[in-house]
C-alpha atoms as a PDB file:
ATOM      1  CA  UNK A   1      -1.975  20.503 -22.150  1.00  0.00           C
ATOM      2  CA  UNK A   2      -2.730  17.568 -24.264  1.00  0.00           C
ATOM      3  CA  UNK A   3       0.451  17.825 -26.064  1.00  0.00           C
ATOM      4  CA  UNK A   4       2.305  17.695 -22.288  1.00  0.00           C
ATOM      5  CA  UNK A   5      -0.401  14.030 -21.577  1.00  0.00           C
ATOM      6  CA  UNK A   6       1.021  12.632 -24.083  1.00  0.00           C
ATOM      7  CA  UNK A   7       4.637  13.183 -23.419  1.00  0.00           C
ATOM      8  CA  UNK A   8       4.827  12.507 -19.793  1.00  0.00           C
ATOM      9  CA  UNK A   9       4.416   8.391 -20.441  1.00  0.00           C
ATOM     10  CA  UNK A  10       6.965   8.509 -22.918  1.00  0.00           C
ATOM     11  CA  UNK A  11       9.715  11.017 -20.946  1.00  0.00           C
ATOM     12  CA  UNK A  12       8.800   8.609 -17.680  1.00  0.00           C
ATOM     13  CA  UNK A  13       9.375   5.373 -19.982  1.00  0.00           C
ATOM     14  CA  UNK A  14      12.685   6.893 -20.838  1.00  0.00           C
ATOM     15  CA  UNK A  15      13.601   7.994 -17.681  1.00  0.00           C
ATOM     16  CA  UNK A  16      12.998   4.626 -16.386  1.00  0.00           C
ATOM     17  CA  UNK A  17      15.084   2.506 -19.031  1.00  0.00           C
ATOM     18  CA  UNK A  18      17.548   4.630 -18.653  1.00  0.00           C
ATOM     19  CA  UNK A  19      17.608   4.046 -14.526  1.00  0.00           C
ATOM     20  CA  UNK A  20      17.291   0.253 -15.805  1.00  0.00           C
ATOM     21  CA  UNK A  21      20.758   0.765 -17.347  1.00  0.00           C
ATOM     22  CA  UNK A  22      22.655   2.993 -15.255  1.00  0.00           C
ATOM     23  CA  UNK A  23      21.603   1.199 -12.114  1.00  0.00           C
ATOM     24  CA  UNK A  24      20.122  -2.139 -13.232  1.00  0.00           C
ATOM     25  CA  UNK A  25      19.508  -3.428  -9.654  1.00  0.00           C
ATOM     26  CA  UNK A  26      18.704  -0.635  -7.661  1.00  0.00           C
ATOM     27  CA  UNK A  27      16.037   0.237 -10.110  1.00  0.00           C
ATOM     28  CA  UNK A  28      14.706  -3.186 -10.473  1.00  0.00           C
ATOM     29  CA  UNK A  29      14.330  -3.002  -6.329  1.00  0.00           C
ATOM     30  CA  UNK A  30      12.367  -0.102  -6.584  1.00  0.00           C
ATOM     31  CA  UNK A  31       9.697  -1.376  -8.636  1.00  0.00           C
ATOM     32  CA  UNK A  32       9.753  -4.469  -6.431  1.00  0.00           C
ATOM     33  CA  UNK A  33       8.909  -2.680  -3.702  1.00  0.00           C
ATOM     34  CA  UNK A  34       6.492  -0.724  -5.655  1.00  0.00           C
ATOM     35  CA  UNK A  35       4.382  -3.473  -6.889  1.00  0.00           C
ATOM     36  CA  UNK A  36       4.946  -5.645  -3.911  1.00  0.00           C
ATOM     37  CA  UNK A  37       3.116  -2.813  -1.857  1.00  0.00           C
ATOM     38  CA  UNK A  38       0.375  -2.187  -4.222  1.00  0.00           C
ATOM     39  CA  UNK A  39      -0.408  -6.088  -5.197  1.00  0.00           C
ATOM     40  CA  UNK A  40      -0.145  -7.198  -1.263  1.00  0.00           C
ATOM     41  CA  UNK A  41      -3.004  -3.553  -0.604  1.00  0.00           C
ATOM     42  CA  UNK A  42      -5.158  -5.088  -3.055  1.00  0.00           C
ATOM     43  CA  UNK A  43      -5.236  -8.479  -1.559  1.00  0.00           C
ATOM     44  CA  UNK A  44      -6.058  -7.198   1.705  1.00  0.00           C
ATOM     45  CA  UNK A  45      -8.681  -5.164   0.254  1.00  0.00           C
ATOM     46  CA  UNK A  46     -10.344  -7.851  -1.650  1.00  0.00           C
ATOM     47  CA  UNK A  47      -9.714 -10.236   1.542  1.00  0.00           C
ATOM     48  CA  UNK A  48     -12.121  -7.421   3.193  1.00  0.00           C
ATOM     49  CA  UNK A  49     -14.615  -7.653   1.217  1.00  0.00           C
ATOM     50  CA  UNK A  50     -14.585 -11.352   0.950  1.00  0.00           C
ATOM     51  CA  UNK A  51     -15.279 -11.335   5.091  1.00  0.00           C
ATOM     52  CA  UNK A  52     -17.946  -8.606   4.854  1.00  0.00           C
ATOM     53  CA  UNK A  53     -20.277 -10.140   2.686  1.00  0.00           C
ATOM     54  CA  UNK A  54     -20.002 -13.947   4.495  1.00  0.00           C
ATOM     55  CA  UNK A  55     -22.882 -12.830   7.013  1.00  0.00           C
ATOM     56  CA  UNK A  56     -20.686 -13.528  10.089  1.00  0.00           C
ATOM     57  CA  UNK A  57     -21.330 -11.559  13.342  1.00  0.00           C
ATOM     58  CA  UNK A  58     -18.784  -9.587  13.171  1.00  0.00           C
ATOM     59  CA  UNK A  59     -19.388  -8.150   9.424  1.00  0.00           C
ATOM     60  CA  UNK A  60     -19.798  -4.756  10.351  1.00  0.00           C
ATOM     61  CA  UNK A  61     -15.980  -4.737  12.024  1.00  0.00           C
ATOM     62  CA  UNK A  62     -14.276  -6.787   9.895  1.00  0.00           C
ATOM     63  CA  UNK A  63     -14.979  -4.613   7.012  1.00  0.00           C
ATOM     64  CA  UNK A  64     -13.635  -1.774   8.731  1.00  0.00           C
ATOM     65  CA  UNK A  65     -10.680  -3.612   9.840  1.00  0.00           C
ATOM     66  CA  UNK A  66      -7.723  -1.573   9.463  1.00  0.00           C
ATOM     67  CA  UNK A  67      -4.501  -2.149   6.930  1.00  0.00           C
ATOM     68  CA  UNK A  68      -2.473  -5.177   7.880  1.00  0.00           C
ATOM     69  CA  UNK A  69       1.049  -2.973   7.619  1.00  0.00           C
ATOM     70  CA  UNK A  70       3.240  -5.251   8.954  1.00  0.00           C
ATOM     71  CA  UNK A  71       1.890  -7.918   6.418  1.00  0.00           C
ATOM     72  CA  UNK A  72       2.622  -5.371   3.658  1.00  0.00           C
ATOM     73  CA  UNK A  73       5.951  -4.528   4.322  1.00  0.00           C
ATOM     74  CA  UNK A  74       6.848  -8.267   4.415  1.00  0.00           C
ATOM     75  CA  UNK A  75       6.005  -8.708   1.142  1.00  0.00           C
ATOM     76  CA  UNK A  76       7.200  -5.675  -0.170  1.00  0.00           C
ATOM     77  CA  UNK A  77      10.692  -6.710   1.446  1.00  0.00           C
ATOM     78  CA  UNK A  78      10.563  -9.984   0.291  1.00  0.00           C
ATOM     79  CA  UNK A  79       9.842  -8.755  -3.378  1.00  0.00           C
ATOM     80  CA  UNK A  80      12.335  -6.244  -2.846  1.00  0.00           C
ATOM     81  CA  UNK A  81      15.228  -7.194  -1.844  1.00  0.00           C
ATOM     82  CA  UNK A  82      14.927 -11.266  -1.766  1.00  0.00           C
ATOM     83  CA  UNK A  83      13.539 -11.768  -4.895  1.00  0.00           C
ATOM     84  CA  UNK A  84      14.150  -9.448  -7.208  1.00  0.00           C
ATOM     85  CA  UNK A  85      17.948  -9.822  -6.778  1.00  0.00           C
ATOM     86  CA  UNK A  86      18.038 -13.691  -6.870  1.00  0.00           C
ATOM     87  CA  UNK A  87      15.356 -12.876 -10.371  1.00  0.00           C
ATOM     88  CA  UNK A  88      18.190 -10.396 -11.480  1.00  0.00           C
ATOM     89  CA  UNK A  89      21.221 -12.528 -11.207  1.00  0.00           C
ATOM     90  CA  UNK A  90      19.204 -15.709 -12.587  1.00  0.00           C
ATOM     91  CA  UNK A  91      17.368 -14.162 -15.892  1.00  0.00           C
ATOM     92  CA  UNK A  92      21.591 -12.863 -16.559  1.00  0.00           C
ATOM     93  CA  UNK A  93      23.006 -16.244 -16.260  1.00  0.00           C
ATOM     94  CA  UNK A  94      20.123 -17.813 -17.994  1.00  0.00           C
ATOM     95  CA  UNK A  95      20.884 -15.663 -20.719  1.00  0.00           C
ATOM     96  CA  UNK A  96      24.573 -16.247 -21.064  1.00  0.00           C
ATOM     97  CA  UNK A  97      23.671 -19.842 -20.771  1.00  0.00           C
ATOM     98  CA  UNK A  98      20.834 -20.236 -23.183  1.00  0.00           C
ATOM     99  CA  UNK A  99      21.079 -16.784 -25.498  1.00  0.00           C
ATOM    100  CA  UNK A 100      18.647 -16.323 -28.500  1.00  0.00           C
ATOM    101  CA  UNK A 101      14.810 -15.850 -28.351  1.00  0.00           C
ATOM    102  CA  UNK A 102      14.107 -18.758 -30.949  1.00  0.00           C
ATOM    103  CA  UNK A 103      10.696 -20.945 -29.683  1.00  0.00           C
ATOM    104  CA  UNK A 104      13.262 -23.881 -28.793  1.00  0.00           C
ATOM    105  CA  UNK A 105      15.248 -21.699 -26.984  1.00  0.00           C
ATOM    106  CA  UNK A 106      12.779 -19.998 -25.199  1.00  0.00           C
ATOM    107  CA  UNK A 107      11.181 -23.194 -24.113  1.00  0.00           C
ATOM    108  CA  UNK A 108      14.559 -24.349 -22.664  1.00  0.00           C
ATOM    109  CA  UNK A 109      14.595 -21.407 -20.525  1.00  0.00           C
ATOM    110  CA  UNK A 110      10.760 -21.798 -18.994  1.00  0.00           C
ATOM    111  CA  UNK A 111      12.287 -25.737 -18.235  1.00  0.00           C
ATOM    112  CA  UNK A 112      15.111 -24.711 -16.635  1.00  0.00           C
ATOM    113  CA  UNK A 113      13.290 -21.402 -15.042  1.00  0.00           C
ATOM    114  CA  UNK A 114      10.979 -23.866 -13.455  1.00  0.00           C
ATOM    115  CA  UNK A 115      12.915 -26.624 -12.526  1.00  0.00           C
ATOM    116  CA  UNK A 116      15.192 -25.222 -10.921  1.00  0.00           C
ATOM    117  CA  UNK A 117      14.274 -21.302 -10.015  1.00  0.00           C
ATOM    118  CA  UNK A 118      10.802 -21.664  -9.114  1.00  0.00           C
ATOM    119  CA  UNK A 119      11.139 -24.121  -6.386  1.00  0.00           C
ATOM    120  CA  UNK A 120      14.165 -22.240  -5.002  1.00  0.00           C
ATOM    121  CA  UNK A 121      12.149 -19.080  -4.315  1.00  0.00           C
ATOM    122  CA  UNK A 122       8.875 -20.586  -3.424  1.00  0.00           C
ATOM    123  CA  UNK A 123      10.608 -23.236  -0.917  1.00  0.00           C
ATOM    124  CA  UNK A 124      11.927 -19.643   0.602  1.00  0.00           C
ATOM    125  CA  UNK A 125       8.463 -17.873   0.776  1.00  0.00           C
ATOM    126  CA  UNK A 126       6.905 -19.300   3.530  1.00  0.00           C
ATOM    127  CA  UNK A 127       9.333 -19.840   5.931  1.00  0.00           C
ATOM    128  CA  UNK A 128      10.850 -16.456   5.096  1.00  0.00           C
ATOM    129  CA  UNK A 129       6.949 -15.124   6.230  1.00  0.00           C
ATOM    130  CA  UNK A 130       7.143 -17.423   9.247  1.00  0.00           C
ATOM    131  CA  UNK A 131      10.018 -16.264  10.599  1.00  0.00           C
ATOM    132  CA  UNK A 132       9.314 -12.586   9.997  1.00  0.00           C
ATOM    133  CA  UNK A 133       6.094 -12.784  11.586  1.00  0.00           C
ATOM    134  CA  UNK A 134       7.769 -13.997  14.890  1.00  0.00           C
ATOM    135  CA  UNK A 135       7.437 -17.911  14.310  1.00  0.00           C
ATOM    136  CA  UNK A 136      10.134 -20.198  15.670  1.00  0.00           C
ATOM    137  CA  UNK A 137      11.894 -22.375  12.685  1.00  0.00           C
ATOM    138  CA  UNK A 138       9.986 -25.593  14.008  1.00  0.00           C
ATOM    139  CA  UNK A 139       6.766 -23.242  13.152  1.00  0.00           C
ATOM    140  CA  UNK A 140       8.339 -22.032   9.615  1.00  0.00           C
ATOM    141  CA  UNK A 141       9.407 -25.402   8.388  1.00  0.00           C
ATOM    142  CA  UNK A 142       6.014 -27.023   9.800  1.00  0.00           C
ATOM    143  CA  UNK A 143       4.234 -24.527   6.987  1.00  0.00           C
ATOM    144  CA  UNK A 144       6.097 -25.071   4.755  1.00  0.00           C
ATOM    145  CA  UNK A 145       5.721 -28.706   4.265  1.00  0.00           C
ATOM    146  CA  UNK A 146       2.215 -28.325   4.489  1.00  0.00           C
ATOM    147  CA  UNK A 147       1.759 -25.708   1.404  1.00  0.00           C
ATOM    148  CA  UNK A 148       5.129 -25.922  -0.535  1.00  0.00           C
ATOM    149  CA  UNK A 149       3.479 -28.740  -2.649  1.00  0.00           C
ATOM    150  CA  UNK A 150       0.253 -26.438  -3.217  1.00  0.00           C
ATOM    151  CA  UNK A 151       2.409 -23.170  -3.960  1.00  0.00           C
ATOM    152  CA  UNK A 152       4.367 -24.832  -6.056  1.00  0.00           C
ATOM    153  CA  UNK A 153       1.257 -26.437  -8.182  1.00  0.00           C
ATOM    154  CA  UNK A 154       0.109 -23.018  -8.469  1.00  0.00           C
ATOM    155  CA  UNK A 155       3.065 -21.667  -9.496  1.00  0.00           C
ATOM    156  CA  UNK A 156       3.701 -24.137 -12.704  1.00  0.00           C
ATOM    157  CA  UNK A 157       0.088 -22.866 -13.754  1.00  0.00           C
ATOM    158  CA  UNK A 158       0.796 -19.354 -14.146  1.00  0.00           C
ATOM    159  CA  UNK A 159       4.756 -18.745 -14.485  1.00  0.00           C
ATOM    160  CA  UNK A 160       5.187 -20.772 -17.507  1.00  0.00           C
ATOM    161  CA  UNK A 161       2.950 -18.512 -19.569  1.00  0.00           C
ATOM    162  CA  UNK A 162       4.279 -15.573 -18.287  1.00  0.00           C
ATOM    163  CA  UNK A 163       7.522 -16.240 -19.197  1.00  0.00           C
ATOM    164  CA  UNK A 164       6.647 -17.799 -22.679  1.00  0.00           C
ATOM    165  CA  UNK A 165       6.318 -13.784 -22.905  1.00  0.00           C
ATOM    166  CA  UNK A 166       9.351 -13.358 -20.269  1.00  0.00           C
ATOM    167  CA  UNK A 167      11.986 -15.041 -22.869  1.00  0.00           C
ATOM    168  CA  UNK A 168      10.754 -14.240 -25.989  1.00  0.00           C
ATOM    169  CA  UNK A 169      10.029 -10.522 -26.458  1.00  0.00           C
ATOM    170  CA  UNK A 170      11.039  -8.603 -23.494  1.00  0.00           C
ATOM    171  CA  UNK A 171      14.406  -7.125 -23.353  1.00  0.00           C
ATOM    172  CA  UNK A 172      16.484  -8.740 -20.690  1.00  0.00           C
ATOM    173  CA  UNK A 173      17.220  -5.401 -18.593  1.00  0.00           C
ATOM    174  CA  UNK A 174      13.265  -5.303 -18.179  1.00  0.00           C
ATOM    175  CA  UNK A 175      12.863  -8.812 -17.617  1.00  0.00           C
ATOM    176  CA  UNK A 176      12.661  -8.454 -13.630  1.00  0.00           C
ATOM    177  CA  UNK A 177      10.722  -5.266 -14.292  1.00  0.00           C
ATOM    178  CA  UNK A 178       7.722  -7.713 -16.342  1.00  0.00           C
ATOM    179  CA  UNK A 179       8.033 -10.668 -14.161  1.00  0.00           C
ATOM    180  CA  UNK A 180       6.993  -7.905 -11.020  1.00  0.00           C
ATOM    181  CA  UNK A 181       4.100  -6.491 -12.838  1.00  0.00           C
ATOM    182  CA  UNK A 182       3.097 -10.362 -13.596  1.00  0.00           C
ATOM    183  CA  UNK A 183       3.314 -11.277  -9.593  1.00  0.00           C
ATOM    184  CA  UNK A 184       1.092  -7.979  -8.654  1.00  0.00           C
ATOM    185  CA  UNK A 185      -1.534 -10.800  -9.472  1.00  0.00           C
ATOM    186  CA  UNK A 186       0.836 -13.852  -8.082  1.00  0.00           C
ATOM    187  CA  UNK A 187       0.405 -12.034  -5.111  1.00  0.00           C
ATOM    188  CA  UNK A 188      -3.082 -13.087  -4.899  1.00  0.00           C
ATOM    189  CA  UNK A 189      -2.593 -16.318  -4.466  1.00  0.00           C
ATOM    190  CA  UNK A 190       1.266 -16.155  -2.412  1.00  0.00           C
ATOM    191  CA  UNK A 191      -0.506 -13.467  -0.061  1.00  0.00           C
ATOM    192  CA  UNK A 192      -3.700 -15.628   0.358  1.00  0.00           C
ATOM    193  CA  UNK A 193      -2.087 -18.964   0.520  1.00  0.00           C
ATOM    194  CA  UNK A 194       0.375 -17.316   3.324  1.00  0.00           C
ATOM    195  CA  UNK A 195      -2.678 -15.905   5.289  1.00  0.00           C
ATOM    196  CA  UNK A 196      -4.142 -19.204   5.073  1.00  0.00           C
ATOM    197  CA  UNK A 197      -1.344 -20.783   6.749  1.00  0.00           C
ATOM    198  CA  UNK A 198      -1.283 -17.551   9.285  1.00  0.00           C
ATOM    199  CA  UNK A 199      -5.091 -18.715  10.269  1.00  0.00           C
ATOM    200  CA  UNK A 200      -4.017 -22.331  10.581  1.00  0.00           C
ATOM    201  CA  UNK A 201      -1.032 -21.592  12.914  1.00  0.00           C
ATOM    202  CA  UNK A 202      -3.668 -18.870  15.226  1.00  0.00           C
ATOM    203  CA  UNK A 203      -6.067 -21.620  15.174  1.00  0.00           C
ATOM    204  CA  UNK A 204      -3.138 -24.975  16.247  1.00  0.00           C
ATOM    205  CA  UNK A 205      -2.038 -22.467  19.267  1.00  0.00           C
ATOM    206  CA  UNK A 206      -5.478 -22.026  20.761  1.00  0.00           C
END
């Protein structure tokens, strides 16, 4: 039984880089939507919490509150679908560009990962949430001036170390794969700063 333990991680490791080179983006997808799922759950969950131990009135019912599906599967699309292709098609022509893993090299590719990749997605977040959550494009473009700048400030303190790891000793076909199990904790903040803007919107409309 032991023996079978400790093969399972290593046949499910191969099974997966395998998928990761027969079909790169389908795979890379999958995990998306894996870790998109599980990271936006834990939010919610610690969001939960948060409200049930704040005093308020209504304590006892916002701690029983129930999933926030919808809110899940937007993220889970979005990570998905929206960014783990762009992440896909960018880490391959980053590495054409800028090949190697030298310190130098790798630093070039956080710049240009940041300068120009990071503010493409995130200026896509938030209206992309807007929008699915039955906002007009008035309403999504409203929220997004108002926490692009924020998100974005965020962003350039977390991504760059993550990717000093990213570029420099991950293998390129698991590059997406890393960067998703990095934004299971992004999520935190994208999911919170999102909801934030959510409450802001409820509260302008009443």
């Amino acid at each position: 039984m032991i023996e079978i333990l400790q093969r399972f991680p290593r046949r499910l490791w191969s099974a997966f880089d395998e998928s990761t080179k027969r079909r790169p983006l389908l795979t890379k997808c999958a995990v998306g939507a894996v870790l998109g799922t599980t990271g936006d759950l834990g939010v919610q969950a610690m969001e939960r919490r948060q409200k049930a131990t704040q005093g308020a009135s209504d304590s006892l019912q916002t701690a029983g509150a129930r999933i926030d599906a919808a809110r899940t599967t937007r993220i889970a699309i979005w990570r998905a679908t929206l960014h783990t292709t762009f992440a896909h098609h960018w880490f391959n022509l980053l590495e054409r560009s800028v090949p190697g893993s030298a310190p130098a090299l790798v630093a070039k590719k956080i710049f240009l990962d940041q300068v120009f990749a990071s503010p493409f997605l995130h200026v896509f977040f938030l209206p992309y949430m807007a929008l699915a959550e039955g906002h007009t494009m008035e309403e999504a473009v409203g929220r997004t001036r108002e926490n692009f700048v924020k998100l974005l400030q965020a962003s350039y303190c977390y991504w760059p170390f993550v990717h000093c790891m990213t570029f420099s000793v991950i293998p390129l076909r698991h590059r997406v794969a890393f960067v998703n199990i990095a934004a299971v904790f992004w999520m935190a903040t994208l999911s919170a700063l999102n909801q934030t803007a959510r409450e802001a919107d409820r509260l302008g409309t009443t």
